[in-house]
Structure formats: C-alpha cells, structure tokens
C-alpha atoms as a PDB file:
ATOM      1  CA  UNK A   1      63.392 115.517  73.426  1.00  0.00           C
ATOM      2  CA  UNK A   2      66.916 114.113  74.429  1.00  0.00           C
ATOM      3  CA  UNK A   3      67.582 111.462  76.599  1.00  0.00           C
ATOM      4  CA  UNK A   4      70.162 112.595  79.633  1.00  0.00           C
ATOM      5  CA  UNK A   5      73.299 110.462  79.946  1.00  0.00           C
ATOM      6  CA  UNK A   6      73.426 108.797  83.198  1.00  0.00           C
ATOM      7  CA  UNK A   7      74.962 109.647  86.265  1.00  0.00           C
ATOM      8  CA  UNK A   8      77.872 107.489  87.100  1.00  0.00           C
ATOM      9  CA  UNK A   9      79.419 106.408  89.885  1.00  0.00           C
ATOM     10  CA  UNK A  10      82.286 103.931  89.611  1.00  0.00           C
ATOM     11  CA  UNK A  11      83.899 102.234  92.710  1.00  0.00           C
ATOM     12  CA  UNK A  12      87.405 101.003  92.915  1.00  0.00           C
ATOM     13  CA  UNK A  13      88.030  98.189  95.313  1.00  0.00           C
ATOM     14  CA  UNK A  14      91.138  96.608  96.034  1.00  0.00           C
ATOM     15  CA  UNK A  15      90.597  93.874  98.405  1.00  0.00           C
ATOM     16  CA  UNK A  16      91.743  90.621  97.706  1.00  0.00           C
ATOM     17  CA  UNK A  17      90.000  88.017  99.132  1.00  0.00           C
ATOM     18  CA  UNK A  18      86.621  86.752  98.796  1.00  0.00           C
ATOM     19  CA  UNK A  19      84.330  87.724 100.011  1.00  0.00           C
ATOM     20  CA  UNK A  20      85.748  90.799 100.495  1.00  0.00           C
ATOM     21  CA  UNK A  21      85.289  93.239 103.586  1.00  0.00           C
ATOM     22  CA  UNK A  22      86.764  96.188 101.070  1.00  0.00           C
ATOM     23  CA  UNK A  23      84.273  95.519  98.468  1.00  0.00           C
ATOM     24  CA  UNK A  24      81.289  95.057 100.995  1.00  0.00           C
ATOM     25  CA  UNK A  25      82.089  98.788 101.912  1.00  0.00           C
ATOM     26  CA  UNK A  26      82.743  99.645  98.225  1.00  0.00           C
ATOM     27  CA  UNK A  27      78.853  98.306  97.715  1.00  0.00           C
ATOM     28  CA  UNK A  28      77.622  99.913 100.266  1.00  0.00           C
ATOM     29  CA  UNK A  29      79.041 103.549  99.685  1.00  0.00           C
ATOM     30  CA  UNK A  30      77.969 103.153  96.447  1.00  0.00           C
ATOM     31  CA  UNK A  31      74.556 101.976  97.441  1.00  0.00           C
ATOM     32  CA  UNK A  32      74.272 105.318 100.158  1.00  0.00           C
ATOM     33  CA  UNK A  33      75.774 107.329  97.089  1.00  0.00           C
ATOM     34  CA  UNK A  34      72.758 106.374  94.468  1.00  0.00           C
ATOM     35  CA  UNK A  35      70.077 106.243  96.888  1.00  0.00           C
ATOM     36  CA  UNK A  36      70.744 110.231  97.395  1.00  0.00           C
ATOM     37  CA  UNK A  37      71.264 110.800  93.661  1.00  0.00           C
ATOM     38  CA  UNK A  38      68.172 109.437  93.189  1.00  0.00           C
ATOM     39  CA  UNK A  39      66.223 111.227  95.516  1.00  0.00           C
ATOM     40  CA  UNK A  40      67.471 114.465  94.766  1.00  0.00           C
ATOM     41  CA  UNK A  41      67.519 114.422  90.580  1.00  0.00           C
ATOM     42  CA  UNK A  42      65.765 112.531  88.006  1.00  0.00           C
ATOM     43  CA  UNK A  43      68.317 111.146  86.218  1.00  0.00           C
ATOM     44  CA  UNK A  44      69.114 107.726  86.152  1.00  0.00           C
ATOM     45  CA  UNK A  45      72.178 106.381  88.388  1.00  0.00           C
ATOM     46  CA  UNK A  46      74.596 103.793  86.709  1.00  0.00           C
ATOM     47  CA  UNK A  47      77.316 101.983  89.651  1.00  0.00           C
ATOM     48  CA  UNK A  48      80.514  99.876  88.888  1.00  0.00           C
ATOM     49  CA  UNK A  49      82.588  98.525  90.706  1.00  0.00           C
ATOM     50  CA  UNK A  50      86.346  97.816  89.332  1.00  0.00           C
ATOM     51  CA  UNK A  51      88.217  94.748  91.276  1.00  0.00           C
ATOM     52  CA  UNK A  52      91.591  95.393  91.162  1.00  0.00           C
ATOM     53  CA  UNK A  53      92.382  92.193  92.061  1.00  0.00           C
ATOM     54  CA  UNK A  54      91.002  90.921  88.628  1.00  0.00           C
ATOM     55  CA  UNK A  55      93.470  93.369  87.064  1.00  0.00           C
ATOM     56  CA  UNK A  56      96.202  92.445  89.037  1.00  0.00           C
ATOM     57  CA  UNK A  57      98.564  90.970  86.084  1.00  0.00           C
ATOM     58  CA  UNK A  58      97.565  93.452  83.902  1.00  0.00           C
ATOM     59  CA  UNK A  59      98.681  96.520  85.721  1.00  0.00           C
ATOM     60  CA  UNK A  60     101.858  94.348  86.198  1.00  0.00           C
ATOM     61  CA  UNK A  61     102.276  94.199  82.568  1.00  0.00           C
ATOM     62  CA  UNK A  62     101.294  97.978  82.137  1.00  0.00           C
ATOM     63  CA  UNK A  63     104.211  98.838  84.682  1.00  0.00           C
ATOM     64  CA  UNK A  64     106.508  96.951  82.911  1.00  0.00           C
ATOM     65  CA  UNK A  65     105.426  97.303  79.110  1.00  0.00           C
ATOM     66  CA  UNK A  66     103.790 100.736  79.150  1.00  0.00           C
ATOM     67  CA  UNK A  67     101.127  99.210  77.137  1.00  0.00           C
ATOM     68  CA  UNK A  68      97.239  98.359  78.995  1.00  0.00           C
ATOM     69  CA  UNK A  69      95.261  95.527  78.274  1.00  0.00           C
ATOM     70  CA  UNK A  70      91.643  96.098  76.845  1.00  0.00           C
ATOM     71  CA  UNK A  71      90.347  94.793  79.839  1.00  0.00           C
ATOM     72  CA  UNK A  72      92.391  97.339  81.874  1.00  0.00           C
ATOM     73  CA  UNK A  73      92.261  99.966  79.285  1.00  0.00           C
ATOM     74  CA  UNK A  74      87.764  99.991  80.221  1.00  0.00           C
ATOM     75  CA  UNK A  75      89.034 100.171  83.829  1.00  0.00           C
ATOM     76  CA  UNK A  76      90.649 103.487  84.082  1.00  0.00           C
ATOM     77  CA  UNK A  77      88.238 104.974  81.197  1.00  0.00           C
ATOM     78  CA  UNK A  78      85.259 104.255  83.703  1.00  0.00           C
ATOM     79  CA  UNK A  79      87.267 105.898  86.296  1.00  0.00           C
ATOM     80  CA  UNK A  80      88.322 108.745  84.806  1.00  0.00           C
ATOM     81  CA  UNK A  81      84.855 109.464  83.101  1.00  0.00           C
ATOM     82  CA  UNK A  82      83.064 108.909  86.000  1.00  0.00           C
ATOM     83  CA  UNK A  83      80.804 111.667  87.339  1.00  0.00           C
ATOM     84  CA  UNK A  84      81.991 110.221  91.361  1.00  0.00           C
ATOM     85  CA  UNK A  85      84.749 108.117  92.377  1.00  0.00           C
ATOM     86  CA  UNK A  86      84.532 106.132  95.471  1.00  0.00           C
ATOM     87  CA  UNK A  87      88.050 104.619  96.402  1.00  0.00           C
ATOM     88  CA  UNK A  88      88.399 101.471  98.871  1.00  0.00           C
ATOM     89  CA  UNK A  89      91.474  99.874 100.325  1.00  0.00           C
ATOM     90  CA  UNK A  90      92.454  97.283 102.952  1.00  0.00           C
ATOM     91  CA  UNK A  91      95.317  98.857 105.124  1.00  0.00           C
ATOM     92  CA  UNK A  92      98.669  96.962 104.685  1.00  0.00           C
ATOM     93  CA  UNK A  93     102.006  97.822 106.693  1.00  0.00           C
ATOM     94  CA  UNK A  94     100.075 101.031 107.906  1.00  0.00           C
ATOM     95  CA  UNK A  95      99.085 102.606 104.371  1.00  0.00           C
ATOM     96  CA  UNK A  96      97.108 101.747 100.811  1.00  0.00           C
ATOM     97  CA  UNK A  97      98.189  98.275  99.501  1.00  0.00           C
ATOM     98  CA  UNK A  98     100.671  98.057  96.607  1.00  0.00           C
ATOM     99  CA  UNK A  99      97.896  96.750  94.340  1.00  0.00           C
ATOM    100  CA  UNK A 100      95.506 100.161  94.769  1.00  0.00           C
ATOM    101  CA  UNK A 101      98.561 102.586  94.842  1.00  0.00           C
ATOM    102  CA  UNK A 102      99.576 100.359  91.746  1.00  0.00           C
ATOM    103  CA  UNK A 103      96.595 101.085  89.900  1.00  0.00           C
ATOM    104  CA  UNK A 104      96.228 105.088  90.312  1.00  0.00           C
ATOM    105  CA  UNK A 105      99.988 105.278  89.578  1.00  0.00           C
ATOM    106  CA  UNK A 106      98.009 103.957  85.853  1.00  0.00           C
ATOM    107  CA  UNK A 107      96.278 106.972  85.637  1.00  0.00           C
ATOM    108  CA  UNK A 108      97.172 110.470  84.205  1.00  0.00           C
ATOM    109  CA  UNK A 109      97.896 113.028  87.271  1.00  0.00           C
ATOM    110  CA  UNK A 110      95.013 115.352  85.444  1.00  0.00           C
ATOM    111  CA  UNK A 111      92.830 113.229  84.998  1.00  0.00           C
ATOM    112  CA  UNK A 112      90.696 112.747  88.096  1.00  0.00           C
ATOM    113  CA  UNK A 113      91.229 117.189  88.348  1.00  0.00           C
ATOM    114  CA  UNK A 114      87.642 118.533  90.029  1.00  0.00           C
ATOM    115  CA  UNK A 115      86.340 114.719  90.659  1.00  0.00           C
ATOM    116  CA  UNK A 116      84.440 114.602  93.265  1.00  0.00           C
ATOM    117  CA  UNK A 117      86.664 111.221  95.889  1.00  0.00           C
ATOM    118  CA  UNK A 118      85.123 109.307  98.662  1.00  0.00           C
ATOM    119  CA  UNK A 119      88.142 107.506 100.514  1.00  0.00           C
ATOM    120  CA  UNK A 120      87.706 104.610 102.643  1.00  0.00           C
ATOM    121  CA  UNK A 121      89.571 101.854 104.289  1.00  0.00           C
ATOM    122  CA  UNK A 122      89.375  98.583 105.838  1.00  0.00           C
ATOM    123  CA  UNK A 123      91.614  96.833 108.634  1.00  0.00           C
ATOM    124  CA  UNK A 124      91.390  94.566 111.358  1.00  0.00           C
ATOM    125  CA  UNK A 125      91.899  97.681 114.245  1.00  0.00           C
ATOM    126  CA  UNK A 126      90.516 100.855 114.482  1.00  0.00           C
ATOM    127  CA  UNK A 127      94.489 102.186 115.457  1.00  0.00           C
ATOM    128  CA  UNK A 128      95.122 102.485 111.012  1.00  0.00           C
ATOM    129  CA  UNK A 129      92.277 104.779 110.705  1.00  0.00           C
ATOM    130  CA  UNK A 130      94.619 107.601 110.437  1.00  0.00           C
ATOM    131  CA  UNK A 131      96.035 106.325 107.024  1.00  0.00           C
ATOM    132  CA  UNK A 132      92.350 108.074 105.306  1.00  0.00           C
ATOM    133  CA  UNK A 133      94.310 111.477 106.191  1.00  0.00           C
ATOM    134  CA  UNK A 134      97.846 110.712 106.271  1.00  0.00           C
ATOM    135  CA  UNK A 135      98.009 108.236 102.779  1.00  0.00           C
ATOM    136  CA  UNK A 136      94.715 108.316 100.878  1.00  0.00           C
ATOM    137  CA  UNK A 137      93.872 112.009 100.815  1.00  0.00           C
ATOM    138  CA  UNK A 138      97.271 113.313  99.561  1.00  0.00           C
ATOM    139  CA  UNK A 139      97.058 110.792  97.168  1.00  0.00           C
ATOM    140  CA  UNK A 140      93.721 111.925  95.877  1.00  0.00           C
ATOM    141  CA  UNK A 141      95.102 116.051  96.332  1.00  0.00           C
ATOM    142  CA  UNK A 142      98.284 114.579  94.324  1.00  0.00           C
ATOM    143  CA  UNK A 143      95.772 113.646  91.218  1.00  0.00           C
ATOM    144  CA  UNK A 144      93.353 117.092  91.906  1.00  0.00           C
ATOM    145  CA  UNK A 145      90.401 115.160  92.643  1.00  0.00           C
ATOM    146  CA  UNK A 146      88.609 116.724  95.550  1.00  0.00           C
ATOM    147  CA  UNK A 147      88.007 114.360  98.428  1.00  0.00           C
ATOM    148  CA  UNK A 148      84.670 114.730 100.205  1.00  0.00           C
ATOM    149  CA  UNK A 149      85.005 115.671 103.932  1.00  0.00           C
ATOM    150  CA  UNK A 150      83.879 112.250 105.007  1.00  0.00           C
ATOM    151  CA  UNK A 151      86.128 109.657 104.546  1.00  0.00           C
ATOM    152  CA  UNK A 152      85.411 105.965 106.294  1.00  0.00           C
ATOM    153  CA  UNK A 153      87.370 103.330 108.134  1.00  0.00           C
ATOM    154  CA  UNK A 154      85.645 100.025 108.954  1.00  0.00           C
ATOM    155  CA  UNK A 155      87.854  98.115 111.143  1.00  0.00           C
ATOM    156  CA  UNK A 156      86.491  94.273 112.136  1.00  0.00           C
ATOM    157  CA  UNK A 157      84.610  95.844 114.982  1.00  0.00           C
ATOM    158  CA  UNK A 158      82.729  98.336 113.036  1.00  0.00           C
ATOM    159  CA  UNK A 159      80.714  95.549 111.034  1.00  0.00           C
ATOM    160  CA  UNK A 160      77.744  95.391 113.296  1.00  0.00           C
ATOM    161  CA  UNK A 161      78.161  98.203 115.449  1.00  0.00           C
ATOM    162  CA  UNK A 162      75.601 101.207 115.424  1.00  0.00           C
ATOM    163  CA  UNK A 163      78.014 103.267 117.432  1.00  0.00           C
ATOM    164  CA  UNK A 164      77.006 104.763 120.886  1.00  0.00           C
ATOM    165  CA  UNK A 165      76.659 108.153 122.074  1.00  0.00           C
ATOM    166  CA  UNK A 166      80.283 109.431 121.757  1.00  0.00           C
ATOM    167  CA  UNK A 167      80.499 107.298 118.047  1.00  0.00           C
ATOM    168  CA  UNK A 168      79.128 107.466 114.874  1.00  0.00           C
ATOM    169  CA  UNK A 169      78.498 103.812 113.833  1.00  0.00           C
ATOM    170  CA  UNK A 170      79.228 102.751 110.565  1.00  0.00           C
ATOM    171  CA  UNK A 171      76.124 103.136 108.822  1.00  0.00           C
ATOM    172  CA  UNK A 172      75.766 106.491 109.671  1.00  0.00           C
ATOM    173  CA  UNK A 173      79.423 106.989 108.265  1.00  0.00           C
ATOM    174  CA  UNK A 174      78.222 105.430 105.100  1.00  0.00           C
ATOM    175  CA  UNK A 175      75.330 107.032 104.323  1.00  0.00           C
ATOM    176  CA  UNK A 176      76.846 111.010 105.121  1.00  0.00           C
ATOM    177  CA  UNK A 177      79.922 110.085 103.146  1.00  0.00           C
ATOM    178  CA  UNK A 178      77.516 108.789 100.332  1.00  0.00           C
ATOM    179  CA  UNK A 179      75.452 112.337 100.492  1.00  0.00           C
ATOM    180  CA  UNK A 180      78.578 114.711 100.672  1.00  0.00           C
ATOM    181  CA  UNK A 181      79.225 112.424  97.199  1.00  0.00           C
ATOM    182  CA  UNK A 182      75.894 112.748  95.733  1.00  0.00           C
ATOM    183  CA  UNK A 183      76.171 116.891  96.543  1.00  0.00           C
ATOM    184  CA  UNK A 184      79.277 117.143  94.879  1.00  0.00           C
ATOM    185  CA  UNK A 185      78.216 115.305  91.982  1.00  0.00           C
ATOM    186  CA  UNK A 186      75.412 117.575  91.677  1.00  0.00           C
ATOM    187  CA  UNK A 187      77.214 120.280  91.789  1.00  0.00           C
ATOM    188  CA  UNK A 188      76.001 121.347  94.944  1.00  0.00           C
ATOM    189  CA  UNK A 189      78.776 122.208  98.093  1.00  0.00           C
ATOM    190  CA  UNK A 190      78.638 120.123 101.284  1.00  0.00           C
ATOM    191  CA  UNK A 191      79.153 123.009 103.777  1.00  0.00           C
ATOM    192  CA  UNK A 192      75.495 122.709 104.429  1.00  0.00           C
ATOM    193  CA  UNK A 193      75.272 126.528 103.047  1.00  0.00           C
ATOM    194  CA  UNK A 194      72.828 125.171  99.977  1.00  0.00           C
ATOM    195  CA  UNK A 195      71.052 122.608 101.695  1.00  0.00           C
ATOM    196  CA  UNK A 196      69.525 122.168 104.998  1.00  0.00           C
ATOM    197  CA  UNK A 197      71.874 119.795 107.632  1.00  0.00           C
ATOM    198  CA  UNK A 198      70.409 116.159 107.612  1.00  0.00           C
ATOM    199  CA  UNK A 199      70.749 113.767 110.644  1.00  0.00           C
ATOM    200  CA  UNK A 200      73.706 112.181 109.377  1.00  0.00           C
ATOM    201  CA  UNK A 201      75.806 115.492 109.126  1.00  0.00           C
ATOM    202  CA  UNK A 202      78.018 115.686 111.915  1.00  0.00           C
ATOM    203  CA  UNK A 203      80.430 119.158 112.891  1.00  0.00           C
ATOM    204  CA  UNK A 204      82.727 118.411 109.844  1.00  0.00           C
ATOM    205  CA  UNK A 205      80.667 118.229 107.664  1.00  0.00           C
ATOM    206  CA  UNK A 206      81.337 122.138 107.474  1.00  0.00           C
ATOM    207  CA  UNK A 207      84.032 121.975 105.711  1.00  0.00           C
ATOM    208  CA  UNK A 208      83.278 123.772 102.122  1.00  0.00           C
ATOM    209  CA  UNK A 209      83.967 121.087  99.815  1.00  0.00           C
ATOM    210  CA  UNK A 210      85.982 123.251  97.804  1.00  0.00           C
ATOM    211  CA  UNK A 211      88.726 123.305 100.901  1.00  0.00           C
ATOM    212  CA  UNK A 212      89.272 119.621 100.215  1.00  0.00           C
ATOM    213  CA  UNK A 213      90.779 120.394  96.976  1.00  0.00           C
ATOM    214  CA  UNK A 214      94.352 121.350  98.721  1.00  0.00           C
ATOM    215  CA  UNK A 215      96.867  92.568 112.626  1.00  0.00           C
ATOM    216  CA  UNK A 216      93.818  90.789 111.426  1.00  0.00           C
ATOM    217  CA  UNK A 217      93.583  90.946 107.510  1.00  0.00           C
ATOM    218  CA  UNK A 218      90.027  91.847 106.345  1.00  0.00           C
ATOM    219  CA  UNK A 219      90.328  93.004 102.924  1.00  0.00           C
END
C-alpha cells in the first residue's frame, strides 16, 4: 500500500515586527485551515509559514541580480507547490507593503494558476479594510490563483472582539475563511451546493468559488 503525500498548506507573512500581529493571523488561518482538513479527509496536514521579513535581503538581491538564494529559492518552491496558500499583510500607505508585493513579484505569473488564496490583512483601523478587494485580490487574479470568497482584516480592535449582532467577530472570520480553504483544497466548491451551510457561513459565502477566479502600525 502507498503512503499519500501530505496536504500542504504554506502561509506567507509579511509583518515585520515581533511579535507580529500579521503572523498571529497567518497562525491562526492556518490553524482554522488544518483543523477542517483534518476533519474532513484522512490525510495528514503539513503548515509553514514563510517570514518575509527573514528574506528581506535576499529578495533584494534577487531584484537586483536575477539570481535567488537557497534559502529563498525553498521559499517560493513551498509556495508554489503548495496544495493552499494563505497570504498575510500589514496595510502600509493604504495597500500591501513593498516587502509582500516584493516577494510575489519573485514568482512566475503561472505559477500559483488554480491555487486555491486566502487574503488577509492587518492595520491599526478598520477604514483599510477595503485594500483585501481593491489591492490583494487583483493581485492574486493577476497570478490565476483563485481567492476564496472570505478574505480577513484584523484591525487593532478586532483582537478580542467576538463581534455583536450586526458583526462577525474575528474568530468567526477565521475559521469560515479557513473552511472555504480547506473545500477548495479538497476539491470541493464553497457555494454551499456540495456541502451543507455551517454556522460560520455567512450570505457570501455563495459565491461559487470558481467566480473568484476573474495610523497605528500592527504588523
């Protein structure tokens, strides 16, 4: 009998101080992501998490040279072979930071075609959550990966907060973002036409996934 290859889910975080809000939210979408892999396959779930801000002089170099370093060359192979991408950014001057947009302008334009994208952000006010749609997920349609319907923004309020009865807190956020992932993954589409709604789907989470294919510093 042969062994299956993991699943794997690699996690790109570009915050840049530690700790890190950006890689806390990294963790835990990752965390939501293999907790529903897990529960709805056998196969085992492998999770890594690339700091950018480790890489930081290397993709320097690459701009300039052409030419990765080992250490960045394992970097973009994990992303590019990973089974799900989840993609994390603090918000600077109202977009993705240079270092993030730096590090997918590394990677082949087909590479990430069909790969199933969580986006998320972090920043100190809820007013940049509007960057998820108006930056990150032409980005992510740029390089043909296919963005999940959820994306998530935790602003410095949002740590804490289980929402109230007009908002989804941020756990909730987390954890249907990290199911539409582990769907896709599988294979499966998050229109809730194969699968029956959970309580963390909210109204667009009707969106075939298929359709997706088309100033306080806390980073």
């Amino acid at each position: 009998m042969f062994a299956t290859a993991p699943l794997r889910i690699v996690a790109v975080s570009a915050g840049l101080s530690q700790p890190s809000s950006t890689r806390l939210l990294a963790d835990r979408l990752a965390a939501a992501t293999r907790e529903r892999l897990a529960a709805e396959q056998d196969r085992n779930v492998e999770v890594q998490v690339v700091e950018l801000r480790d890489l930081a002089v290397d993709i320097a170099h690459h701009l300039l040279s052409g030419f990765p370093s080992a250490t960045l060359r394992e970097a973009i192979d994990a992303v590019t072979e990973a089974d799900g991408l989840i993609a994390v950014t603090p918000v600077f001057t109202a977009s993705y930071s240079g270092l993030f947009k730096s590090f997918f302008d590394l990677i082949d334009n087909t590479a990430l075609t069909g790969k199933p994208v969580v986006i998320a952000a972090t920043g100190g006010t809820a007013r940049h959550s509007l960057v998820l749609e108006h930056a990150l997920r032409p980005l992510f349609a740029y390089l043909r990966a296919g963005t999940v319907p959820t994306s998530v923004y935790a602003a410095s309020e949002d740590w804490g907060s289980s929402g109230d009865e007009y908002t989804e807190g941020l756990p909730s956020r987390i954890r249907r973002a990290g199911g539409e992932l582990a769907s896709a993954v599988l294979g499966r589409t998050v229109s809730g036409a194969s699968r029956a709604p959970g309580l963390d789907d909210g109204e667009d989470a009707v969106v075939p996934f298929e359709q997706q294919l088309a100033d306080l510093r806390l980073d």
